[in-house]
N, C-alpha and C. Protein backbone atom coordinates (compact mmCIF):
# COMPACT_ATOMS: atom_id res chain seq x y z
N UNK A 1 2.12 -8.89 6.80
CA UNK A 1 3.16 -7.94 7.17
C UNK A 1 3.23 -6.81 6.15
N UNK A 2 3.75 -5.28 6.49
CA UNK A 2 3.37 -4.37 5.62
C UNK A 2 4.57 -4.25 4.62
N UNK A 3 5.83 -5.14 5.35
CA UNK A 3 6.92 -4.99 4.19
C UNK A 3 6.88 -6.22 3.46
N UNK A 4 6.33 -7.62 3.27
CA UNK A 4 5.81 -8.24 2.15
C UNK A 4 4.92 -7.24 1.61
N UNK A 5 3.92 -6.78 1.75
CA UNK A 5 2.35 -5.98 0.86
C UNK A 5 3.82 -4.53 -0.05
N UNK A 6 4.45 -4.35 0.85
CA UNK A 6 4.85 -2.93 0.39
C UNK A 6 5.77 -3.58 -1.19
N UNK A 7 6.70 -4.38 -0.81
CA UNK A 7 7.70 -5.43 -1.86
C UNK A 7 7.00 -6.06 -2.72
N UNK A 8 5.67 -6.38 -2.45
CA UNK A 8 4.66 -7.43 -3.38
C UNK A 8 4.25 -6.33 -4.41
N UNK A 9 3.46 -4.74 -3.62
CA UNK A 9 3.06 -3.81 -4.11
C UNK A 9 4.23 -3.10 -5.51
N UNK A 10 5.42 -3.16 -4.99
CA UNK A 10 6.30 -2.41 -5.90
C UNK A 10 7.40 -3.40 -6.77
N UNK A 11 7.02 -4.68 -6.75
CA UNK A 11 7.75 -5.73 -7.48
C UNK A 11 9.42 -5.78 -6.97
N UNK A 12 9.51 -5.42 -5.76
CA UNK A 12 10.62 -5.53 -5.18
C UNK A 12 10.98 -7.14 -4.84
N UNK A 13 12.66 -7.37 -5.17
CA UNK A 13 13.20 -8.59 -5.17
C UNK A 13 13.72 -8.06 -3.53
N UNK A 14 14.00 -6.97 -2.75
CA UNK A 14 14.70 -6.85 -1.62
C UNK A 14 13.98 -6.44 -0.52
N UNK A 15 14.18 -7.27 0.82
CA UNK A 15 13.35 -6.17 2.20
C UNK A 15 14.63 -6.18 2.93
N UNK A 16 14.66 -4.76 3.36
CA UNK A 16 15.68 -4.31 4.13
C UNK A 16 14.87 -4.18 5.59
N UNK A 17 15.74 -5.03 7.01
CA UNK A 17 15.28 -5.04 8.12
C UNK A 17 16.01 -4.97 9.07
N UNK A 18 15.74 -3.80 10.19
CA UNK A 18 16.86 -3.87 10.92
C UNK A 18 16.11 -5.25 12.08
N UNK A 19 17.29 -6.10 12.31
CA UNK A 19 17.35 -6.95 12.71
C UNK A 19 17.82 -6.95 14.03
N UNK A 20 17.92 -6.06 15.06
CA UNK A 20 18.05 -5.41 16.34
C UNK A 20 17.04 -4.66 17.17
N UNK A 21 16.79 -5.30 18.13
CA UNK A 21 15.51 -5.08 19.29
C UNK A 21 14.22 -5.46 18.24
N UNK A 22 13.23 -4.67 18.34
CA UNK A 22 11.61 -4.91 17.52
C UNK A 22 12.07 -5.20 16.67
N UNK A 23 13.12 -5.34 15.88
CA UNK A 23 13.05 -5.72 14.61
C UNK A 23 13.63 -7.38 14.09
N UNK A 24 13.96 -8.08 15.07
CA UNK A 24 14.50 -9.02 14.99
C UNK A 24 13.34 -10.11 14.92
N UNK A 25 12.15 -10.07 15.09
CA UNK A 25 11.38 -11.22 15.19
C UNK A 25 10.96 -10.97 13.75
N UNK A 26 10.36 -9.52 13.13
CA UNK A 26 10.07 -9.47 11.77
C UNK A 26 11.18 -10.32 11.01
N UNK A 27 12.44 -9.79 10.82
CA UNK A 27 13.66 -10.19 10.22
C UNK A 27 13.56 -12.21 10.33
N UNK A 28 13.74 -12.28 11.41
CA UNK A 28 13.44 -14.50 11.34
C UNK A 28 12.23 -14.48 10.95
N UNK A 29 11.20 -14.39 10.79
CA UNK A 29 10.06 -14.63 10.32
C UNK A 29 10.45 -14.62 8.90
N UNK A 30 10.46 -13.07 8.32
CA UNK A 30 11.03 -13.13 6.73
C UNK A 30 11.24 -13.77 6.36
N UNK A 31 12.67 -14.29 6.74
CA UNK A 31 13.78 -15.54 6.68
C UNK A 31 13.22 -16.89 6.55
N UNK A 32 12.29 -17.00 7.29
CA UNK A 32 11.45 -18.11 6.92
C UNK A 32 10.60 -18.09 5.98
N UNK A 33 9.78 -17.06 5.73
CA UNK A 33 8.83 -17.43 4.56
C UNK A 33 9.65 -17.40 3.42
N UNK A 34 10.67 -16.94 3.42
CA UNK A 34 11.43 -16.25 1.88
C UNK A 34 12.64 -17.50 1.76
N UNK A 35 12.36 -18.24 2.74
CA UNK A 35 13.88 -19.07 2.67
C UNK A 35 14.23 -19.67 1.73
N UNK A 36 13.34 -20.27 0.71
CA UNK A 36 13.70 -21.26 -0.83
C UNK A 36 12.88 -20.22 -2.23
N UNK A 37 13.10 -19.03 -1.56
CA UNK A 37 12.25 -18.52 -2.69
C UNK A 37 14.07 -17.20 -3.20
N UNK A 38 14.49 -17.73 -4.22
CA UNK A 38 16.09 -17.56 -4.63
C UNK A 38 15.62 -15.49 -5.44
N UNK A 39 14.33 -15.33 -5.74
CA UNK A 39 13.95 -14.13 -5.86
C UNK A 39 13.78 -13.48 -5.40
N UNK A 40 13.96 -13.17 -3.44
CA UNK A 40 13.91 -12.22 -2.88
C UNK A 40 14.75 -11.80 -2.20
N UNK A 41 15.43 -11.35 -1.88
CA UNK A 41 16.56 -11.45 -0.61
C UNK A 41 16.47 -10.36 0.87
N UNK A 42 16.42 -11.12 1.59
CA UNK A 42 15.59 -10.63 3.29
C UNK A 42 17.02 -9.82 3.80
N UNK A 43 17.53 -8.82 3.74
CA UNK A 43 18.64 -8.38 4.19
C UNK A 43 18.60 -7.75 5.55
N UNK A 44 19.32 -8.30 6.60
CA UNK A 44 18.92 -7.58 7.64
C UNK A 44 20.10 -7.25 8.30
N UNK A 45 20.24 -5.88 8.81
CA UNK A 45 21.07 -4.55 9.01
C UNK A 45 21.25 -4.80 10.38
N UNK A 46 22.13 -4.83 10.87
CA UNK A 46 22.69 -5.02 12.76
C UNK A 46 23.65 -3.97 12.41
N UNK A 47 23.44 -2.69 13.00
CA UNK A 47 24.45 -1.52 13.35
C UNK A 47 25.04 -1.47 14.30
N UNK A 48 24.77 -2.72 14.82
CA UNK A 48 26.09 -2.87 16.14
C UNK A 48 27.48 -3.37 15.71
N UNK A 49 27.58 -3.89 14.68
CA UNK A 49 28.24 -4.70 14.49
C UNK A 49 29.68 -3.80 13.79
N UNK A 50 30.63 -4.22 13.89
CA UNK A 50 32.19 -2.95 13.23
C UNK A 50 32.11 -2.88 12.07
N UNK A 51 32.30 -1.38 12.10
CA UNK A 51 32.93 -0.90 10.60
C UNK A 51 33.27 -1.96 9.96
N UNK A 52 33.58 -2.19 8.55
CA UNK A 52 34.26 -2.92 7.51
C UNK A 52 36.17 -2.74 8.00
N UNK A 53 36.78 -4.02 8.02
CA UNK A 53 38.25 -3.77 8.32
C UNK A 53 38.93 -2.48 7.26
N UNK A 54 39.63 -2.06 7.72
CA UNK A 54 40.36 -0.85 7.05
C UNK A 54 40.66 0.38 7.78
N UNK A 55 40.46 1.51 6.99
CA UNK A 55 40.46 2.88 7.32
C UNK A 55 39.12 3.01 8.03
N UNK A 56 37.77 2.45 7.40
CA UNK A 56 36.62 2.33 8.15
C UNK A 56 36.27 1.96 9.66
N UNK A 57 36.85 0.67 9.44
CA UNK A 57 37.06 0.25 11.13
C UNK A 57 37.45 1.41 11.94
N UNK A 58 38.64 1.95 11.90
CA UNK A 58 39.77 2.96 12.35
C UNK A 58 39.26 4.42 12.81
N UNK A 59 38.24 4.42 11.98
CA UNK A 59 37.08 5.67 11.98
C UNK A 59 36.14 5.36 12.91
N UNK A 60 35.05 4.71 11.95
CA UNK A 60 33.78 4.89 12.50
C UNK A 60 33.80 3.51 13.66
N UNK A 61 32.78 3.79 14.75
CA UNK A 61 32.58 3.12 16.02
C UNK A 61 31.47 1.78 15.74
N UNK A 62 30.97 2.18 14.66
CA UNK A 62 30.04 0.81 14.41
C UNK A 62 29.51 1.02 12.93
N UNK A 63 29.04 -0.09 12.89
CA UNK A 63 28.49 -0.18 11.57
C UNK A 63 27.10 0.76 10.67
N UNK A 64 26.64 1.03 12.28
CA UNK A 64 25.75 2.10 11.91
C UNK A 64 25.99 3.66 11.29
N UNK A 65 27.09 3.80 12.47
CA UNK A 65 27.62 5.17 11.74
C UNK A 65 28.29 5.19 10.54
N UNK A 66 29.29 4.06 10.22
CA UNK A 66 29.45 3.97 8.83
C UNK A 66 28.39 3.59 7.68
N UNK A 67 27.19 3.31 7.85
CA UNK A 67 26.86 3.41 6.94
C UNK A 67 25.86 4.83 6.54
N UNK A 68 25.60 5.56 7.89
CA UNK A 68 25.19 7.04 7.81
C UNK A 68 26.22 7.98 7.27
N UNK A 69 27.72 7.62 7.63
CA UNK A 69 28.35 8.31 6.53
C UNK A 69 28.56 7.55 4.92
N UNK A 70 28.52 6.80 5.03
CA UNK A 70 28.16 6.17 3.55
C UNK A 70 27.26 6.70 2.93
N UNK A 71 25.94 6.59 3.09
CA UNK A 71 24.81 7.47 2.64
C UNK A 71 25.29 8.76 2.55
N UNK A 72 25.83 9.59 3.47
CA UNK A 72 25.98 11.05 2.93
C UNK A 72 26.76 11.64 1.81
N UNK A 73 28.05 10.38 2.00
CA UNK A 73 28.91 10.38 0.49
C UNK A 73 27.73 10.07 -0.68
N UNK A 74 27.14 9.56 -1.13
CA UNK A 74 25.96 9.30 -1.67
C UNK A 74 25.29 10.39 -1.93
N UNK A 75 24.81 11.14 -1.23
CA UNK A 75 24.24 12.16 -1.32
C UNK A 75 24.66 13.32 -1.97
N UNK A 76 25.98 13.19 -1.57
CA UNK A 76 27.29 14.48 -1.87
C UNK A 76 27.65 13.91 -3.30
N UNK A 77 27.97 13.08 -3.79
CA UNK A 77 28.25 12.35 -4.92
C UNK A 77 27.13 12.35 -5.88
N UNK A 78 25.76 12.61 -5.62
CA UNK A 78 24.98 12.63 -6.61
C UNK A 78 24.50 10.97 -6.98
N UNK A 79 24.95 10.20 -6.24
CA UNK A 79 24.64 8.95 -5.98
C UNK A 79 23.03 8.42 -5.56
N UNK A 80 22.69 9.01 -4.71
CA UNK A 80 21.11 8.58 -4.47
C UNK A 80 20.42 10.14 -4.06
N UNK A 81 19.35 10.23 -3.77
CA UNK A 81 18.41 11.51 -3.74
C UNK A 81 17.62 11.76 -2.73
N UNK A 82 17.58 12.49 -1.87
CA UNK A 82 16.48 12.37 -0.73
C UNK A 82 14.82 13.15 -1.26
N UNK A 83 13.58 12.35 -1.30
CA UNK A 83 13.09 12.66 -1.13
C UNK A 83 12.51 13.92 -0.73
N UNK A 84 11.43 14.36 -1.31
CA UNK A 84 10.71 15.90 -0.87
C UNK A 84 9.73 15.50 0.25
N UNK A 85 10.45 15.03 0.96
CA UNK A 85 9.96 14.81 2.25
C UNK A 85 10.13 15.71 3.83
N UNK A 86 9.89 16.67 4.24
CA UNK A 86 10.04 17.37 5.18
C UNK A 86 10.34 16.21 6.70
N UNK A 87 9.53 15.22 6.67
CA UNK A 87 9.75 14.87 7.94
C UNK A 87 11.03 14.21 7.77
N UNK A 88 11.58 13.45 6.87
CA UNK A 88 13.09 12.70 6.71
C UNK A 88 14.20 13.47 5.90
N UNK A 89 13.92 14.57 5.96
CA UNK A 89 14.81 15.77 5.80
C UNK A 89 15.05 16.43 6.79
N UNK A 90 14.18 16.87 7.63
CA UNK A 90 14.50 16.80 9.42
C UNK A 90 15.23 15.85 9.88
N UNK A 91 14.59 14.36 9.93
CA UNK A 91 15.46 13.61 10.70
C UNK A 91 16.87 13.46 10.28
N UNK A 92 16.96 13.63 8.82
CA UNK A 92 18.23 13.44 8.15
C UNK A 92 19.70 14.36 8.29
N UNK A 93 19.05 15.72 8.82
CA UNK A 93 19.69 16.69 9.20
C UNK A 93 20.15 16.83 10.33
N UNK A 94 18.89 15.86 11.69
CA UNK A 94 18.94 16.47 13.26
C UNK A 94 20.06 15.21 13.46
N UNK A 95 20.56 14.32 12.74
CA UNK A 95 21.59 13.11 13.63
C UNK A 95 22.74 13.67 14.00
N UNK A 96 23.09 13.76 14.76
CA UNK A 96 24.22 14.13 15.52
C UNK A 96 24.95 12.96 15.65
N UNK A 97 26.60 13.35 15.61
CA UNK A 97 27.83 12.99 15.62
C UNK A 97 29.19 12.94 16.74
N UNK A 98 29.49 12.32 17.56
CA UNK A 98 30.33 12.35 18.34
C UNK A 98 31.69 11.44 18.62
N UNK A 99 32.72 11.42 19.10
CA UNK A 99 33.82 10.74 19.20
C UNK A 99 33.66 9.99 20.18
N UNK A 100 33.47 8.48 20.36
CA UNK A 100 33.76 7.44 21.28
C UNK A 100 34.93 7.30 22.32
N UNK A 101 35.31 6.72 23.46
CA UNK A 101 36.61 7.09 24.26
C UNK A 101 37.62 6.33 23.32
N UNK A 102 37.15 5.38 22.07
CA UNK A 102 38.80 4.82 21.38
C UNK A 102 38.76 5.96 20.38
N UNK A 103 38.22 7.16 20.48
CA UNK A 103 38.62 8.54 19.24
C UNK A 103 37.77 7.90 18.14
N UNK A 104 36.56 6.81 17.63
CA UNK A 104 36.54 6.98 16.43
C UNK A 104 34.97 7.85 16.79
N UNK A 105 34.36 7.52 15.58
CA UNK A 105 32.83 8.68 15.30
C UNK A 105 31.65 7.56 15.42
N UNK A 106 30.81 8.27 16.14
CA UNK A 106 29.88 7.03 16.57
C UNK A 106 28.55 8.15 16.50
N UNK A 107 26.79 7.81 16.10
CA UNK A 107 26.41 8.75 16.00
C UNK A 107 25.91 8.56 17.88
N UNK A 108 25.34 9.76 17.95
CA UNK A 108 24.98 10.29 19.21
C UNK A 108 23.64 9.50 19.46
N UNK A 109 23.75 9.00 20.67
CA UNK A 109 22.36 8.17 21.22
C UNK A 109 21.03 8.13 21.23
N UNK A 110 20.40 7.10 20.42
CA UNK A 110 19.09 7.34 20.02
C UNK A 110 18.22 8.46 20.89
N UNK A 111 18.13 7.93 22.62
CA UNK A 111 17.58 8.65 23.07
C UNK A 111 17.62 10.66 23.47
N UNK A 112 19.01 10.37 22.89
CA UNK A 112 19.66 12.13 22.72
C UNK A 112 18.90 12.53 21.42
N UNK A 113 19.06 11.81 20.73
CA UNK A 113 18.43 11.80 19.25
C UNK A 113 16.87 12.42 19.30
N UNK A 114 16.34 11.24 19.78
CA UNK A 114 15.15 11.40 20.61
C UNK A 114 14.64 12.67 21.01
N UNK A 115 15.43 13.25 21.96
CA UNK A 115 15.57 14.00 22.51
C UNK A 115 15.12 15.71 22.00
N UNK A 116 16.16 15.90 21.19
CA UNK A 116 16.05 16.93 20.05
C UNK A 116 15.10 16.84 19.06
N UNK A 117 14.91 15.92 18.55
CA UNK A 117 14.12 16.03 17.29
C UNK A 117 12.69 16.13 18.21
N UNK A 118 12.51 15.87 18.98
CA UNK A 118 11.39 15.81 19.62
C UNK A 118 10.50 14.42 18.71
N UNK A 119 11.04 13.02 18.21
CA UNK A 119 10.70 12.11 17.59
C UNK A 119 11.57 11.14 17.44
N UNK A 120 11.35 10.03 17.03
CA UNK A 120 12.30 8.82 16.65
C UNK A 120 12.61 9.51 15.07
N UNK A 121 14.47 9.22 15.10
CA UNK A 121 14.68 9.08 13.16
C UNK A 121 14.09 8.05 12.76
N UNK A 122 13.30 7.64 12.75
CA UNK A 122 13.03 6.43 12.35
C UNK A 122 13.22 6.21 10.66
N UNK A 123 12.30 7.33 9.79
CA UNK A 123 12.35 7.28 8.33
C UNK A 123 13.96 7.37 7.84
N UNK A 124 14.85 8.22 8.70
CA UNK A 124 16.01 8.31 7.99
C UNK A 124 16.80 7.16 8.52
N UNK A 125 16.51 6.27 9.73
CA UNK A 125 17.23 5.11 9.73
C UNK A 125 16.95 4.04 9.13
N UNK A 126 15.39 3.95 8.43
CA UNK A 126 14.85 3.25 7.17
C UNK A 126 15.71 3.74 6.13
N UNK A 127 16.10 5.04 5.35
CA UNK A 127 16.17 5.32 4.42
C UNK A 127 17.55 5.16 4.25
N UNK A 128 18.71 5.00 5.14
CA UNK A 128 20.17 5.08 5.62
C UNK A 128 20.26 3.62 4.97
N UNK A 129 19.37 2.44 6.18
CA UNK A 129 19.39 1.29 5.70
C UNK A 129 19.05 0.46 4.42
N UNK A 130 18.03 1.24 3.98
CA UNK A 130 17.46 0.75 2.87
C UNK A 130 18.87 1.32 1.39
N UNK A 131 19.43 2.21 1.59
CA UNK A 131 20.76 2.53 1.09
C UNK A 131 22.11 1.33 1.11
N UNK A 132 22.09 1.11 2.30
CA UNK A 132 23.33 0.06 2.90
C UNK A 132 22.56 -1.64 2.21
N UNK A 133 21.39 -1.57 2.26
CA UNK A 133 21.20 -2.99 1.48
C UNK A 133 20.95 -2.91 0.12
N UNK A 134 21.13 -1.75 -0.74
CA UNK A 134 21.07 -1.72 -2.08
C UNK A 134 22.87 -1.91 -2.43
N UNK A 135 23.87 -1.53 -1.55
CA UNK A 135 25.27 -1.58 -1.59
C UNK A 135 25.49 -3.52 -1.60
């Protein structure tokens, strides 16, 4: 698998996986090879799942969008750095934002997403996540 070689390659103790649609068979697999090994930890990201209880909940529509605004506080804060990367500086820019019918902020639908960028975010929903499992 290329995220053991990539974690093996960079002496990483963490793999961040989204664990929803294609990504859920990688994620149990992980889980299994890594299961008694107390040095790695297999973290896997479900953005379906609610905001954190609070003001968060109250806001954002899922866990995904809160943690895309998490990352941007991050960003704004001088907290983490984006890459000189043109293609995940695009995607990072093209996510769009909208209000759900209970009023909170939910981002706008992959395939709208899709849509515009003329591509999957894919690197910036790696790079969002890979943020939310260093938290």
């Amino acid at each position: 698998m290329h995220a053991q070689f990539h974690a093996k390659q960079n002496k990483s103790n963490l793999i961040c996986i989204d664990k929803v649609g294609e990504g859920a068979g990688v994620w149990s697999r992980l889980g299994e090879l890594y299961n008694d090994d107390p040095d790695m930890t297999i973290y896997g990201f479900d953005g379906r799942l609610s905001a954190p209880e609070g003001i968060e909940h109250e806001t954002y529509g899922n866990y995904k969008t809160y943690a895309w605004f998490k990352a941007s506080k991050k960003f704004r804060d001088h907290q983490a750095s984006i890459p000189k990367d043109p293609i995940l500086i695009g995607q990072l820019s093209g996510v769009k934002f909208e209000f759900n019918s209970s009023g909170r902020i939910v981002i706008v639908a992959k395939d709208r997403i899709k849509k515009a960028l003329k591509r999957s975010p894919d690197r910036a929903d790696a790079y969002v996540m890979g943020l939310d499992a260093l938290d």
